[in-house]
N, C-alpha and C. Protein backbone atom coordinates (compact mmCIF):
# COMPACT_ATOMS: atom_id res chain seq x y z
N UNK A 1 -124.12 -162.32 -70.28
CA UNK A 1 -123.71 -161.97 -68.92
C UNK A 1 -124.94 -161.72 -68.04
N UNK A 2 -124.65 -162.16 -66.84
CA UNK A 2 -125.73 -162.25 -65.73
C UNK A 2 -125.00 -161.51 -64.54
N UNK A 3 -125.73 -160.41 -63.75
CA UNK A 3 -125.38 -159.60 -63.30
C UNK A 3 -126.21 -159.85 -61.84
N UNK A 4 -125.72 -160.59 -60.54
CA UNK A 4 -126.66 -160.13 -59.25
C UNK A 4 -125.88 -159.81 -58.49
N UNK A 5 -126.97 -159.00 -57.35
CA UNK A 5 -127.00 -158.30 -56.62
C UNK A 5 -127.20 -158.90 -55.33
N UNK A 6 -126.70 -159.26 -54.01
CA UNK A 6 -127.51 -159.67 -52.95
C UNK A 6 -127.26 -158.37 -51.81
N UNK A 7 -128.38 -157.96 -50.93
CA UNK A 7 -128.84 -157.85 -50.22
C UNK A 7 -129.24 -158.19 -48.89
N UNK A 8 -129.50 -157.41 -47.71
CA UNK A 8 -130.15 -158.19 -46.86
C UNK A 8 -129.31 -158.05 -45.33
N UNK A 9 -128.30 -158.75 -45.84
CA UNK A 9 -127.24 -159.23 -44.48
C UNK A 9 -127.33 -158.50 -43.72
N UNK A 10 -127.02 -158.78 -42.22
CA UNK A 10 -126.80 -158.14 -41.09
C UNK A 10 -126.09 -158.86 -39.84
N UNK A 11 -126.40 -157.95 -38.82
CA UNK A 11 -126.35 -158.60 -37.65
C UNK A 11 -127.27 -158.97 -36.98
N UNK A 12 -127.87 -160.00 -36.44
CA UNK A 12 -128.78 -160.49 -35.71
C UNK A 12 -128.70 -161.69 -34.70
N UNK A 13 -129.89 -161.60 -33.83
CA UNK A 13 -129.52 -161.96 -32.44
C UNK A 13 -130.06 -163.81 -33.30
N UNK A 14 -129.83 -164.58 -31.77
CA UNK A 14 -130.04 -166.35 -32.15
C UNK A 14 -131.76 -166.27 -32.11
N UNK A 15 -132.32 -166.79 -33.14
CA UNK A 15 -133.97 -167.03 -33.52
C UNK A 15 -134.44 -165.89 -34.06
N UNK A 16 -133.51 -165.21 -34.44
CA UNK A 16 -134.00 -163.76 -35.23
C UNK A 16 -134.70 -164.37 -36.52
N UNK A 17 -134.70 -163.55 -37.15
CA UNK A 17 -134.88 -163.72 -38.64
C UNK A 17 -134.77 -162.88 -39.66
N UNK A 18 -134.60 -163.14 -40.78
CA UNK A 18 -133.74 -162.26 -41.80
C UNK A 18 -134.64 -162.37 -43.40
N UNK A 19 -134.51 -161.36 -44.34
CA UNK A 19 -134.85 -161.60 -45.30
C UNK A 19 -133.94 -161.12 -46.46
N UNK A 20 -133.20 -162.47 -47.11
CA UNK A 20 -132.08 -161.66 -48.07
C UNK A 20 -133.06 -161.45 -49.36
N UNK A 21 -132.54 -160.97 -50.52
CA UNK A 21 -132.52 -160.23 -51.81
C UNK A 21 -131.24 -160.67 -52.56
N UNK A 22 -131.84 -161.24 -53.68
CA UNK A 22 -131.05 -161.03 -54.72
C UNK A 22 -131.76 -160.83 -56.27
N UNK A 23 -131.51 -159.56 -56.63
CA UNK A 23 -131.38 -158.52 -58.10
C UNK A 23 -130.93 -159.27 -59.15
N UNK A 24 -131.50 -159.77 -60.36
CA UNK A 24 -130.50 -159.98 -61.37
C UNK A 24 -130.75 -159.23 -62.52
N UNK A 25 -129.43 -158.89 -63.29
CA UNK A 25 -129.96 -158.21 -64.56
C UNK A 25 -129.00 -158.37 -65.65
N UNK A 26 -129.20 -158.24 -66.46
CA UNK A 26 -128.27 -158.41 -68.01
C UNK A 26 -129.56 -159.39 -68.48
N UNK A 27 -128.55 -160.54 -68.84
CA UNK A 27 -129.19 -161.73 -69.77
C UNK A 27 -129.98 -162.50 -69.04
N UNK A 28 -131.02 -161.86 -68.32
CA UNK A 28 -131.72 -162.74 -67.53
C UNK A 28 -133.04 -164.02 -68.67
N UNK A 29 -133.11 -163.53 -69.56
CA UNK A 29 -133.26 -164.78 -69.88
C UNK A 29 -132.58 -166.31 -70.17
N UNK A 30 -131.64 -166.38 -70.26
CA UNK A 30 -130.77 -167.28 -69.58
C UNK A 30 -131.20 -168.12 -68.50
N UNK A 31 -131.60 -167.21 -67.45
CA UNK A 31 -132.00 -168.12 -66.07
C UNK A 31 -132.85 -168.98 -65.83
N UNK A 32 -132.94 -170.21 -65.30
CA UNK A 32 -134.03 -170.89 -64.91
C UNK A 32 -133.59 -170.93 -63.68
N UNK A 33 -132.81 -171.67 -63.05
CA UNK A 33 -132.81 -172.18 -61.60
C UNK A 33 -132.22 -170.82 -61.13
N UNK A 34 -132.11 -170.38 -60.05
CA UNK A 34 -131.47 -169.02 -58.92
C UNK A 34 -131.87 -170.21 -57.78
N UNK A 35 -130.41 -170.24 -56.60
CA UNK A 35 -129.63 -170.91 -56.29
C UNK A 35 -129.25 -169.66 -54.68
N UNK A 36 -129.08 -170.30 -53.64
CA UNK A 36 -128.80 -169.52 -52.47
C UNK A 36 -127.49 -170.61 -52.21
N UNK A 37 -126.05 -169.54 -51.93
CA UNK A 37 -125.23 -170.49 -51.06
C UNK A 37 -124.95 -169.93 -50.03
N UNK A 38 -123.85 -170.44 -49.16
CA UNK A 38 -123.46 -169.79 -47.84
C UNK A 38 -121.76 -170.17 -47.69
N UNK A 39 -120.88 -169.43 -46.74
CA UNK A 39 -119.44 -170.00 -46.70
C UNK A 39 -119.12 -169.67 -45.48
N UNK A 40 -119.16 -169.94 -44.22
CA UNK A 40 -119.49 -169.34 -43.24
C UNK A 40 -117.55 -169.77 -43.04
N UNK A 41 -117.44 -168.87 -41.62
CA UNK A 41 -115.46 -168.83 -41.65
C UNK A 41 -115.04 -170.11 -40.95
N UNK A 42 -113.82 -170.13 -42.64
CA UNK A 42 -113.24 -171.50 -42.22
C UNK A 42 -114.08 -173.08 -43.12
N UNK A 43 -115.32 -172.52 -43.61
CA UNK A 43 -116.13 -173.59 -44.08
C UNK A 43 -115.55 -173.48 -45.70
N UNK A 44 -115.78 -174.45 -46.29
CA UNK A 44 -115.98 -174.30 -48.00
C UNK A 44 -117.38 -173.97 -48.00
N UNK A 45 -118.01 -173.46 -49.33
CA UNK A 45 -119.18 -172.58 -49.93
C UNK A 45 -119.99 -174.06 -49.63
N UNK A 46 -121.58 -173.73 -49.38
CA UNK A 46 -122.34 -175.18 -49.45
C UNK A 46 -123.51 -174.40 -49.91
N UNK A 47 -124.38 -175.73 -51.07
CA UNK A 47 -125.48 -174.89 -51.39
C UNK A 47 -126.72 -175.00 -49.80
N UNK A 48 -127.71 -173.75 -50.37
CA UNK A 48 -128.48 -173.76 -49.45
C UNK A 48 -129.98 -173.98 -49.89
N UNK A 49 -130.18 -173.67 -50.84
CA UNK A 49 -132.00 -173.77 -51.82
C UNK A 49 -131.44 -173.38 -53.23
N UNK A 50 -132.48 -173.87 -53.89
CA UNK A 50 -132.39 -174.01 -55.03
C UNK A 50 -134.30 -173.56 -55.39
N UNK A 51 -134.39 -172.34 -56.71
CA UNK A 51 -136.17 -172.31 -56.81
C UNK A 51 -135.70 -172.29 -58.41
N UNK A 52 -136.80 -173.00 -58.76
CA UNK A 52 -136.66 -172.85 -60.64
C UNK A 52 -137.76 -171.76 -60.83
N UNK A 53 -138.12 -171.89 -62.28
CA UNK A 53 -138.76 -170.31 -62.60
C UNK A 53 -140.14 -170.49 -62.56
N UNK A 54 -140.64 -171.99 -62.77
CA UNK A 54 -141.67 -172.05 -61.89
C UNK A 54 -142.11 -172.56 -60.50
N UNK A 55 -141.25 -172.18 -59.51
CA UNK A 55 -141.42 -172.14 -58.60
C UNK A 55 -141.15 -173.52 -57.51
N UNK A 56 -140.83 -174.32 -58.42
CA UNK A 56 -140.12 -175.72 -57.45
C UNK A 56 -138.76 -175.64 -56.71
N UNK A 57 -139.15 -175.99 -55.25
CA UNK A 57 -137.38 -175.58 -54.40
C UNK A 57 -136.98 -177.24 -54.11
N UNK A 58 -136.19 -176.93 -53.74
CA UNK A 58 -135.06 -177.84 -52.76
C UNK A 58 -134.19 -177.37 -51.74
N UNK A 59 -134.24 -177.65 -50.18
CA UNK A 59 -133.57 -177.11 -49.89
C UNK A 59 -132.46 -178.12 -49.08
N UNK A 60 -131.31 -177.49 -48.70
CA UNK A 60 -129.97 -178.20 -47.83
C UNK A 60 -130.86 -178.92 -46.41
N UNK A 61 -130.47 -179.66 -46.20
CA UNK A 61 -131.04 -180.70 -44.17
C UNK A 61 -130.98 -179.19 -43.61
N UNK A 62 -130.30 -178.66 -43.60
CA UNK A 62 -129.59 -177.57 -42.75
C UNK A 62 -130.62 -176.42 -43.24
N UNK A 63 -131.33 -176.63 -44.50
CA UNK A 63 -132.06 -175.21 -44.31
C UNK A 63 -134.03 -175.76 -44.31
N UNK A 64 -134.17 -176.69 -44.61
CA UNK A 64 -135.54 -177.20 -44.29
C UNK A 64 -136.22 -176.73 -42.89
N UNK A 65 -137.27 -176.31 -42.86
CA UNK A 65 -138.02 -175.88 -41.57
C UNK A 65 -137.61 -174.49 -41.54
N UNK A 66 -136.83 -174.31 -41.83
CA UNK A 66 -136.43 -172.97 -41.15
C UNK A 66 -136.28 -171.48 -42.44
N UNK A 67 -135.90 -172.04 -43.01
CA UNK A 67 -135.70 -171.36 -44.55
C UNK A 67 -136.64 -171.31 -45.57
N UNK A 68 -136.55 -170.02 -46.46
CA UNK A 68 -137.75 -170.31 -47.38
C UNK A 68 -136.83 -169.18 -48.78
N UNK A 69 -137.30 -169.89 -49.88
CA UNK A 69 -136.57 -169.64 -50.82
C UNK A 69 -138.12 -168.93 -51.55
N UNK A 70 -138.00 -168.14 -52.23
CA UNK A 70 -139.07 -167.56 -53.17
C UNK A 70 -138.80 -166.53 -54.17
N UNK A 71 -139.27 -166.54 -55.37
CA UNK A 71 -138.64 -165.82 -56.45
C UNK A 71 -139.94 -165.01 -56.79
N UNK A 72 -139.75 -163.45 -57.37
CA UNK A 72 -140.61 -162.84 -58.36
C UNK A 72 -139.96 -162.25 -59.27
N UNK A 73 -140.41 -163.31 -60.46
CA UNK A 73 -139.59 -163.10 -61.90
C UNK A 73 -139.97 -161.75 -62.48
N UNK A 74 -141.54 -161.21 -61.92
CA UNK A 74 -141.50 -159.78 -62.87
C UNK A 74 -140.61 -158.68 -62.32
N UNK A 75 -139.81 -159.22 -61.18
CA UNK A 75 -138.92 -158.41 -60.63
C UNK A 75 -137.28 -158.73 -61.09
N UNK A 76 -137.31 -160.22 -61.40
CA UNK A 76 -135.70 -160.67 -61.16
C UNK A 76 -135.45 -160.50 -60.09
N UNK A 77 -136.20 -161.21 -59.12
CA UNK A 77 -135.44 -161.50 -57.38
C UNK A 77 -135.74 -162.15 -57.41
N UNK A 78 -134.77 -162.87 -56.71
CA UNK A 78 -134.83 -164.05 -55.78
C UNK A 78 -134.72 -163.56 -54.32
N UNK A 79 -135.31 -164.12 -53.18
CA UNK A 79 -135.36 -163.89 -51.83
C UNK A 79 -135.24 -165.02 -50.93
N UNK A 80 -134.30 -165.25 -49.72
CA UNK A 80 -134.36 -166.30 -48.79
C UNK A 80 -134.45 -165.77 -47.73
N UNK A 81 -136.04 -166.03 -47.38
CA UNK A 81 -136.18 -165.81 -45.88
C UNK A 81 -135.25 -166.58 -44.27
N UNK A 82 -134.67 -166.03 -43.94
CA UNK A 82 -134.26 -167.10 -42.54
C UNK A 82 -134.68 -166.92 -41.08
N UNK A 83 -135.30 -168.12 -41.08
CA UNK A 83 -135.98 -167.87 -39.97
C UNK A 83 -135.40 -168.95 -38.83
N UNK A 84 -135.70 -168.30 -37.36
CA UNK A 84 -134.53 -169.32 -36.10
C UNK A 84 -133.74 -169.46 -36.64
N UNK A 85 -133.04 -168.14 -36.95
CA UNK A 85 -131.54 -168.45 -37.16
C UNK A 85 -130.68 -168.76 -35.79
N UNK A 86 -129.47 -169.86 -36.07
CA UNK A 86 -128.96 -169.88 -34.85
C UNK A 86 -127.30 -169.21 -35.30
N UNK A 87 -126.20 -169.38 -34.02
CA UNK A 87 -125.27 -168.96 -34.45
C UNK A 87 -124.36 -169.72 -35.83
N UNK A 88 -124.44 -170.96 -36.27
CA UNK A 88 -123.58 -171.73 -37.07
C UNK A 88 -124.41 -171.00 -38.51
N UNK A 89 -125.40 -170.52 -38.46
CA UNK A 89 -125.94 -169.78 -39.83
C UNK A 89 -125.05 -168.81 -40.11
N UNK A 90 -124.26 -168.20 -39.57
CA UNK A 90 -123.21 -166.91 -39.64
C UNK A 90 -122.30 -167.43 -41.12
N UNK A 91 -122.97 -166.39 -42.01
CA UNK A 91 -121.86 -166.97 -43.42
C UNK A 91 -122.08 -165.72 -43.98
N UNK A 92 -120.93 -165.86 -45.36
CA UNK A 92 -121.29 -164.99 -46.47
C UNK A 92 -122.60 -165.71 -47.39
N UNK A 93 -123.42 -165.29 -47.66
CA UNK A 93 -124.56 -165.58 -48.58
C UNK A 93 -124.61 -165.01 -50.17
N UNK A 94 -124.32 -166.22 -50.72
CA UNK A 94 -123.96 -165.90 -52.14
C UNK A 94 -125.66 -165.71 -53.20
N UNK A 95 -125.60 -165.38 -54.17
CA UNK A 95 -126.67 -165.72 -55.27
C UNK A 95 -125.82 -166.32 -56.16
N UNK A 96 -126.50 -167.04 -56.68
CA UNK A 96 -126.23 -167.99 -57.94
C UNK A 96 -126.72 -168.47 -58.83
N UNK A 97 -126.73 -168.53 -60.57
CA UNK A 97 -127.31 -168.38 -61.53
C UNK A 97 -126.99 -168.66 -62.50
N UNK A 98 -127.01 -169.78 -63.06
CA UNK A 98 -126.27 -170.64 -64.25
C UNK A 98 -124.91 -170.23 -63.75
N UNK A 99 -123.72 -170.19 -64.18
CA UNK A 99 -122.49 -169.94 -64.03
C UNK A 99 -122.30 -168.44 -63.03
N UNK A 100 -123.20 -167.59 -62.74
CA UNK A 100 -123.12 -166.39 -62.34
C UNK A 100 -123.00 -166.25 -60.74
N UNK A 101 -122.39 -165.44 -60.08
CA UNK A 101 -122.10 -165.54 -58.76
C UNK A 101 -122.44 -163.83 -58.40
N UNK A 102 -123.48 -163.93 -57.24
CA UNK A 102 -123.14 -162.76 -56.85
C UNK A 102 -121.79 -162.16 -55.96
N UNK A 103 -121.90 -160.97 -55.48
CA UNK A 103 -120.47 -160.86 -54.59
C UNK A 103 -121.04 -160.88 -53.05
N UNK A 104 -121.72 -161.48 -52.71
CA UNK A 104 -122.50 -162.17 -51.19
C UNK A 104 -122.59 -161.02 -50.25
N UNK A 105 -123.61 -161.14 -48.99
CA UNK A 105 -123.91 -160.98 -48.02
C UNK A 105 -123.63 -161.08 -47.16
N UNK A 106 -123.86 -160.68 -45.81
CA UNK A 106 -122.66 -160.99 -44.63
C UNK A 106 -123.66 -161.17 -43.92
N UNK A 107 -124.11 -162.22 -43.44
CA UNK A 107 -125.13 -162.72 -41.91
C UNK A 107 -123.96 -163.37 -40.59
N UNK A 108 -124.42 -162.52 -39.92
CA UNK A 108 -123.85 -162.66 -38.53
C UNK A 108 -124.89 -162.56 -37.43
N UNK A 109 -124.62 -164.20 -36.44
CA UNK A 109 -125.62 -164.62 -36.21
C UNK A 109 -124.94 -164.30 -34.63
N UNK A 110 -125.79 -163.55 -33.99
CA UNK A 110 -124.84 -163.17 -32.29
C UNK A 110 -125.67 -162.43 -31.75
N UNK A 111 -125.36 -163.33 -30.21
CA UNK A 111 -125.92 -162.17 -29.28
C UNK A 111 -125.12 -161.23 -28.45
């Protein structure tokens, strides 16, 4: 069992920027890839970055330039910076981890 935590969410204005958190703990050896999604209202869940454990990302069209995914394993976090956020960024923000789901974040993107 894999246990996270996310962090972070808020309210913020359009070109703000944000820094989520996500905690994992139990069987964290298990993990290689930690995984950012989003489900904003009305949308289905879409991934957003992807960082493996040494440090290679990928991220969604939608989060390139603007997003930054980064992990510190002597911590078990994972972190996604968002930066120029606009309003269509407004989602729940999940963590994700082999089969493991956190219970998400709330970014609300408004002026």
């Amino acid at each position: 069992q894999v246990q996270l935590v996310e962090s972070g969410g808020c309210l913020v204005q359009p070109g703000g920027s944000l820094r989520l958190s996500c905690a994992a703990s139990g069987n964290i050896f298990m993990i290689n890839n930690m995984e950012w999604y989003r489900q904003g209202p009305g949308k289905p869940r879409e991934f957003v970055a992807v960082i493996s454990r040494g440090g290679s990302t990928i991220y969604a069209d939608s989060a390139k330039g603007r997003f930054i995914i980064s992990r510190d394993n002597a911590k078990n976090t994972v972190y996604l910076q968002l930066n120029g956020l606009k309003i269509e960024d407004t989602a729940v923000y999940y963590c994700h981890a082999n089969q493991f789901w956190g219970q998400g974040t709330q970014v609300t993107v408004s002026s």
